[in-house]
Protein backbone atom coordinates (compact mmCIF):
# COMPACT_ATOMS: atom_id res chain seq x y z
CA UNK A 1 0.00 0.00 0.00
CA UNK A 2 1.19 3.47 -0.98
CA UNK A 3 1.83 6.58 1.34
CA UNK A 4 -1.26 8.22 -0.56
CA UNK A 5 -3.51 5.65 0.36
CA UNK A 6 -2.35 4.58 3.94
CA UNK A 7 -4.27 6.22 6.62
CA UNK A 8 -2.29 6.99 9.63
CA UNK A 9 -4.41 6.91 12.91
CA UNK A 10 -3.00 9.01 16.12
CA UNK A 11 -4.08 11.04 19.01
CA UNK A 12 -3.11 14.59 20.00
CA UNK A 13 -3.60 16.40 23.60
CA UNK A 14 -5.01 19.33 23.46
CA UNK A 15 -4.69 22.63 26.00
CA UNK A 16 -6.67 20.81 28.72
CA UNK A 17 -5.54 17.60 28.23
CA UNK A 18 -8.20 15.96 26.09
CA UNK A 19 -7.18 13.52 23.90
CA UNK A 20 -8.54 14.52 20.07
CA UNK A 21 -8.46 11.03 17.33
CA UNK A 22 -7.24 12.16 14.10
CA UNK A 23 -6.29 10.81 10.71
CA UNK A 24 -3.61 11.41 8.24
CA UNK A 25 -3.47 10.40 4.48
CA UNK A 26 -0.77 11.61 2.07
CA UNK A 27 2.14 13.30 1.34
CA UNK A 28 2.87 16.64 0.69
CA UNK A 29 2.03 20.06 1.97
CA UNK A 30 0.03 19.65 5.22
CA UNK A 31 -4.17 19.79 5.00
CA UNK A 32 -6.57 19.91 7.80
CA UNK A 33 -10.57 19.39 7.17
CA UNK A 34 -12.47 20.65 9.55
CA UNK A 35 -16.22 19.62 9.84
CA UNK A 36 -19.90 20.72 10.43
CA UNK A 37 -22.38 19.69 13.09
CA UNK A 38 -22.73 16.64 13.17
CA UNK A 39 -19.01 15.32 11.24
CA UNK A 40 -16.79 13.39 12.08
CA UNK A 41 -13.22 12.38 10.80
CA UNK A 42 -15.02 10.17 8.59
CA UNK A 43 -17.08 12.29 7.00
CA UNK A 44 -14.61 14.12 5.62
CA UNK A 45 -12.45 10.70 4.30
CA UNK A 46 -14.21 11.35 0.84
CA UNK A 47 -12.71 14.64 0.30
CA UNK A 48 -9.81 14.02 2.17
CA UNK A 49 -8.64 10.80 -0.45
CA UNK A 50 -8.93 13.38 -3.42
CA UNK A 51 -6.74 16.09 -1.57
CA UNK A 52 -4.30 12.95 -0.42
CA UNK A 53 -1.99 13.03 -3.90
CA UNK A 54 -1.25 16.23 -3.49
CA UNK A 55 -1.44 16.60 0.15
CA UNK A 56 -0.50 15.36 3.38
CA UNK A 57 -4.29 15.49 4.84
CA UNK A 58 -5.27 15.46 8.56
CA UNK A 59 -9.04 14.86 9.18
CA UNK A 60 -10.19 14.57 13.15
CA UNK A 61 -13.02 13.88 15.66
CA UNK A 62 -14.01 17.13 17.04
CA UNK A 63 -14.22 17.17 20.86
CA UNK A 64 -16.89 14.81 22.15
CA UNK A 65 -17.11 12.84 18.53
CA UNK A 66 -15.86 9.47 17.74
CA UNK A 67 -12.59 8.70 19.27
CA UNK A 68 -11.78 12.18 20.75
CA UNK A 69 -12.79 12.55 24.58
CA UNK A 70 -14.88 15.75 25.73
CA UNK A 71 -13.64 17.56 28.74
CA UNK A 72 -16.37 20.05 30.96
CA UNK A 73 -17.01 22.66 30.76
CA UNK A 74 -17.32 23.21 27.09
CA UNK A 75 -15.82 26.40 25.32
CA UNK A 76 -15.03 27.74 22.17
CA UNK A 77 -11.28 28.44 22.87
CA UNK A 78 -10.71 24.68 23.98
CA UNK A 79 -12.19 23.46 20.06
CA UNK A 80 -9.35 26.42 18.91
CA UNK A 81 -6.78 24.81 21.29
CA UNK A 82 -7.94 21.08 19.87
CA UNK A 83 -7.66 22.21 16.16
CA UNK A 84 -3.96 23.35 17.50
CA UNK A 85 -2.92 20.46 18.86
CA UNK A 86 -3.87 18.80 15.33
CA UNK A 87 -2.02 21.34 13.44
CA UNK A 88 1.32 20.96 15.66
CA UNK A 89 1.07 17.01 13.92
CA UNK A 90 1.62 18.97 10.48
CA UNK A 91 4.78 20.19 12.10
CA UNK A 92 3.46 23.73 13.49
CA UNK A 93 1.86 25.06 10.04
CA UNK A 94 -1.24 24.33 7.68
CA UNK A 95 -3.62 25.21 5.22
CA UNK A 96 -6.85 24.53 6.80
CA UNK A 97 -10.33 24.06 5.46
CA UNK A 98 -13.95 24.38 7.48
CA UNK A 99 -17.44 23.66 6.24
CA UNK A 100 -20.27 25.25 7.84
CA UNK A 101 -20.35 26.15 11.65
CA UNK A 102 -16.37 24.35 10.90
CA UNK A 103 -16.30 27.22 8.63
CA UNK A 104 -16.53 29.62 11.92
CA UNK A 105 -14.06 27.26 13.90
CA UNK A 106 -11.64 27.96 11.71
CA UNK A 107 -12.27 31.75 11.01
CA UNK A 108 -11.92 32.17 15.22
CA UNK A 109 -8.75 30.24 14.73
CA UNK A 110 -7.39 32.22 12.57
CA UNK A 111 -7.64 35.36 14.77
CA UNK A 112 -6.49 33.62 17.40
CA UNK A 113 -3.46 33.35 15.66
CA UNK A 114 -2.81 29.73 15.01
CA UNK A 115 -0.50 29.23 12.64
CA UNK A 116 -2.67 28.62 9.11
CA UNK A 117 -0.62 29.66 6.41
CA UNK A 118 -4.28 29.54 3.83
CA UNK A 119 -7.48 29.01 4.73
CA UNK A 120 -10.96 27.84 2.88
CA UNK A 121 -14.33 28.02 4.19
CA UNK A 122 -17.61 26.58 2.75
CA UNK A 123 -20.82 28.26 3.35
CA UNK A 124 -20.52 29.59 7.08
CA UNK A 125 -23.91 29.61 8.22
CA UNK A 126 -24.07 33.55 9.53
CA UNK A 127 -27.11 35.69 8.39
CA UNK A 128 -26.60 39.13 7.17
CA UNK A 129 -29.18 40.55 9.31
CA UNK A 130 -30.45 40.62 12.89
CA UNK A 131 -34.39 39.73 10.79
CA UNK A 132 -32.85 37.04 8.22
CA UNK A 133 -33.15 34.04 9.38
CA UNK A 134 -31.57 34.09 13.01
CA UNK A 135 -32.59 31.53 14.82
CA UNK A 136 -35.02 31.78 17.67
CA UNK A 137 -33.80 32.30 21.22
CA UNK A 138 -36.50 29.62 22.04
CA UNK A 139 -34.72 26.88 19.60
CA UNK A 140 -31.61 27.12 21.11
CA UNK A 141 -32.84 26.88 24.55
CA UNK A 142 -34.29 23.74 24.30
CA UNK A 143 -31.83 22.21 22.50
CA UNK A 144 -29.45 22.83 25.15
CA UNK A 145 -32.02 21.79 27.53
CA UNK A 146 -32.73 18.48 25.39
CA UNK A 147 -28.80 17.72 25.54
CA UNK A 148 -28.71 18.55 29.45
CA UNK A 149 -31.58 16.03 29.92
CA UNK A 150 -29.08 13.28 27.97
CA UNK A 151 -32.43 13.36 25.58
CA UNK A 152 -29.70 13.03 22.51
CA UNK A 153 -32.06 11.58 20.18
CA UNK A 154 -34.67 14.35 20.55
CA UNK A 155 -32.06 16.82 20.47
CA UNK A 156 -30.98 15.55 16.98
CA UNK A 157 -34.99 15.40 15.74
CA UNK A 158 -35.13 19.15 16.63
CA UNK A 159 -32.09 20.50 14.89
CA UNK A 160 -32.90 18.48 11.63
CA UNK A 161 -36.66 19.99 12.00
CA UNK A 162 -34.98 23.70 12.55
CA UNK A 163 -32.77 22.77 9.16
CA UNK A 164 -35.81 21.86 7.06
CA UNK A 165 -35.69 18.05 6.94
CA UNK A 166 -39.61 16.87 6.12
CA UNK A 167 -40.56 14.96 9.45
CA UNK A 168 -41.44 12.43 7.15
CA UNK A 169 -37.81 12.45 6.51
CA UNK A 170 -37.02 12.22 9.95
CA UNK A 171 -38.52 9.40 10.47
CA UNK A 172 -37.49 7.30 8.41
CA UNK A 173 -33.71 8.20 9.48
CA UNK A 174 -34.48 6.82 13.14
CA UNK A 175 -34.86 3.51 11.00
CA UNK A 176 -31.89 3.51 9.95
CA UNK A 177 -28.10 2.40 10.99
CA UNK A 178 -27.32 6.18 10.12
CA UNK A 179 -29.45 7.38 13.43
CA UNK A 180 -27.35 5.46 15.80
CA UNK A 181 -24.21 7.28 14.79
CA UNK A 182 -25.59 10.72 14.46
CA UNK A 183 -27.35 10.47 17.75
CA UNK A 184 -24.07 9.92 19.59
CA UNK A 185 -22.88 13.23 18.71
CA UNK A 186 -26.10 15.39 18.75
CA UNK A 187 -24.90 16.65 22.33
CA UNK A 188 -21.97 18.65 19.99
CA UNK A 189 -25.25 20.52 18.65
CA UNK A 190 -24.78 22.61 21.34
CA UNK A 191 -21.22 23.19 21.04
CA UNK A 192 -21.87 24.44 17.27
CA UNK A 193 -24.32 26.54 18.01
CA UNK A 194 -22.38 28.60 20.73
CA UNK A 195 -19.11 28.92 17.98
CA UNK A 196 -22.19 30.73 15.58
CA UNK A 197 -23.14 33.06 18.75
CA UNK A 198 -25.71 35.61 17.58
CA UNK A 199 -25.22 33.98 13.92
CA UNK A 200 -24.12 37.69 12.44
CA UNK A 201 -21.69 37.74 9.99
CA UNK A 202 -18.67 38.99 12.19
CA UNK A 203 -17.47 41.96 9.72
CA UNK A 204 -15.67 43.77 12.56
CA UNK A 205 -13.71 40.57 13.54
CA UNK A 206 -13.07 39.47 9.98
CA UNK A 207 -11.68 42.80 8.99
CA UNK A 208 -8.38 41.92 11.01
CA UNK A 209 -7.82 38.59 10.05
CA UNK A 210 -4.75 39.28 7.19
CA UNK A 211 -4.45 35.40 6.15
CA UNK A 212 -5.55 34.78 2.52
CA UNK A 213 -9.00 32.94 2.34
CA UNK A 214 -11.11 31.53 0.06
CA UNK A 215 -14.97 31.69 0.58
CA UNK A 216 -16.90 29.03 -1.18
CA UNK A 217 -21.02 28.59 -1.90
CA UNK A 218 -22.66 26.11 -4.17
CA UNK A 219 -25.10 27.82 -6.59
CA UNK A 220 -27.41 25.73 -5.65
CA UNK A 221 -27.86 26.45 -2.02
CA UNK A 222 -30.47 28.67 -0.63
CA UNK A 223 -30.17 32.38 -0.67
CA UNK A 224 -29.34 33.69 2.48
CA UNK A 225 -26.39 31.28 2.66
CA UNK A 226 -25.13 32.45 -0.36
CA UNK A 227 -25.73 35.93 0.97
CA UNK A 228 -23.64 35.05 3.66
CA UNK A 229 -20.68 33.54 1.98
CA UNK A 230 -20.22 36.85 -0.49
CA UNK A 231 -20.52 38.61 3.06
CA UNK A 232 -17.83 37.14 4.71
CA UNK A 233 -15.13 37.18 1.34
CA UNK A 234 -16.24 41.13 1.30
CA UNK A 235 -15.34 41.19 4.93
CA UNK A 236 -11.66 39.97 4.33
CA UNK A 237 -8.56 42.14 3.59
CA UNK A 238 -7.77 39.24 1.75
CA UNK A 239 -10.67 37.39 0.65
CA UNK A 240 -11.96 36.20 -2.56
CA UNK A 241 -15.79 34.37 -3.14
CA UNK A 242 -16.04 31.18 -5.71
CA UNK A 243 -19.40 29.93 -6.60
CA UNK A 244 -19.65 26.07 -7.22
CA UNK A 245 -22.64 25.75 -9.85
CA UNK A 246 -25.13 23.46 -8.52
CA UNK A 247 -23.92 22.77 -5.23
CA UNK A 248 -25.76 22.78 -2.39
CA UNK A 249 -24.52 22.65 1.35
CA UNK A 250 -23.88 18.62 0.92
CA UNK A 251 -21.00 19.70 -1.59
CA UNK A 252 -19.74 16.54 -3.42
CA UNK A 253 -16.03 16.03 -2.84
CA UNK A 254 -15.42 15.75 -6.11
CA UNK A 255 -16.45 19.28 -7.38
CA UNK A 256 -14.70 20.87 -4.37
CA UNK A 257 -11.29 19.05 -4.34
CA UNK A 258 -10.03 20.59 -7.60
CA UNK A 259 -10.57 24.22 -6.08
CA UNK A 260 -8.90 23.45 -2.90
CA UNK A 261 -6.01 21.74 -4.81
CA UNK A 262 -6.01 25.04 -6.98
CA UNK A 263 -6.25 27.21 -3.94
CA UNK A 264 -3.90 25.77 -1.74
CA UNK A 265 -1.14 25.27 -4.47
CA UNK A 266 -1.44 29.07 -5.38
């Protein structure tokens, strides 16, 4: 087996000791995929085999998913200390890619100074108004209070009903292996949702951040994400917007691995 198809397994410790899984394919400049609510290291495997021929690519468990262990209390500078213990495995540097409430991970990161030398995001779920779209005080309450109650399963009905998935839909998911697996990380709902804050794009924050990023939407996806997107790469000293042509927010690795490749090799 080749060093571009090999996947390396390891651990890193992060700031407060937690232990956070991650996996490493390739060889080459160092990559590291961040995910969305809900993702694990394996969901981004896909992308991160077409990356691995050009790359060396580091995909991980965010805190309390799959193999990495999930410290109280929760905060958003111990995910920004976990996604630095995973770049000091790339030997201190990386280009670094987020996708969706990862998107904003990695954005905080950034300012936070960890050392990403380029960075791509893919539709960051921010509004561009306090009216469009924000979601409701009274959603985000009882979600917390659903995960707090260890009600994990209910928790993960009520974010997929808040995202638009048909309860019809829903339903026939809890049939399914897939619920299992998604259930034992709805509790990280809670952790996404408190890296979004308010859910405004952050134009004051984004304004400092000098690193060169790449802002990414699929033509396909709805409106006020797309708003969003051109929000954020307007926001950026050094930002520039690409549109993938009908693309929604499940982008398909293969339409989005060429533009990183082109990106990140710039």
């Amino acid at each position: 087996m080749d060093n571009m198809s090999r996947t390396r397994s390891s651990r890193a410790k992060s700031g407060d000791g937690t232990l956070i899984a991650y996996e490493q394919r390739g060889e080459g400049p160092p990559v590291v995929l961040v995910g969305g609510a809900l993702c694990t290291a394996a969901s981004d495997a896909p992308l991160a085999a077409l990356l691995a021929p050009q790359f060396s690519v580091f995909t991980y468990d965010r805190r309390g998913r799959g193999a990495s262990g999930d410290t109280a209390p929760y905060s958003v500078e111990r995910e920004i200390e976990d996604l630095a213990a995973v770049i000091a495995q790339a030997d201190g540097g990386a280009f670094v890619h987020g996708m969706s409430s990862g998107a904003e991970l990695v954005l905080r990161a950034a300012t936070a100074g960890l050392p990403i030398t380029q960075l791509s995001v893919y539709e960051p779920p921010f509004v561009t108004s306090a009216t469009a779209g924000a979601e409701p005080a009274a959603y985000v309450g009882r979600l917390r209070d659903l995960v707090a109650q260890g009600r994990r399963g209910d928790a993960l009905a009520l974010f997929l009903t808040e995202v638009g998935t048909p309860a019809e839909a829903i339903e026939g998911m809890r049939q399914t292996p897939m619920w299992a697996e998604l259930e034992a990380v709805a509790h990280t709902l809670a952790y996404d949702h408190e890296i979004m804050g308010a859910g405004l794009v952050p134009v004051d924050r984004l304004r400092g951040l000098q690193t060169r990023v790449m802002v990414v939407d699929g033509g396909a996806s709805p409106a006020w994400l797309r708003e969003a997107a051109r929000a954020v790469a307007d926001a950026l000293p050094h930002g520039r917007h690409r549109t993938l042509t009908g693309q929604t927010h499940e982008v398909a690795p293969q339409v989005l691995a060429p533009l990183l490749t082109e990106f990140f090799a710039a």
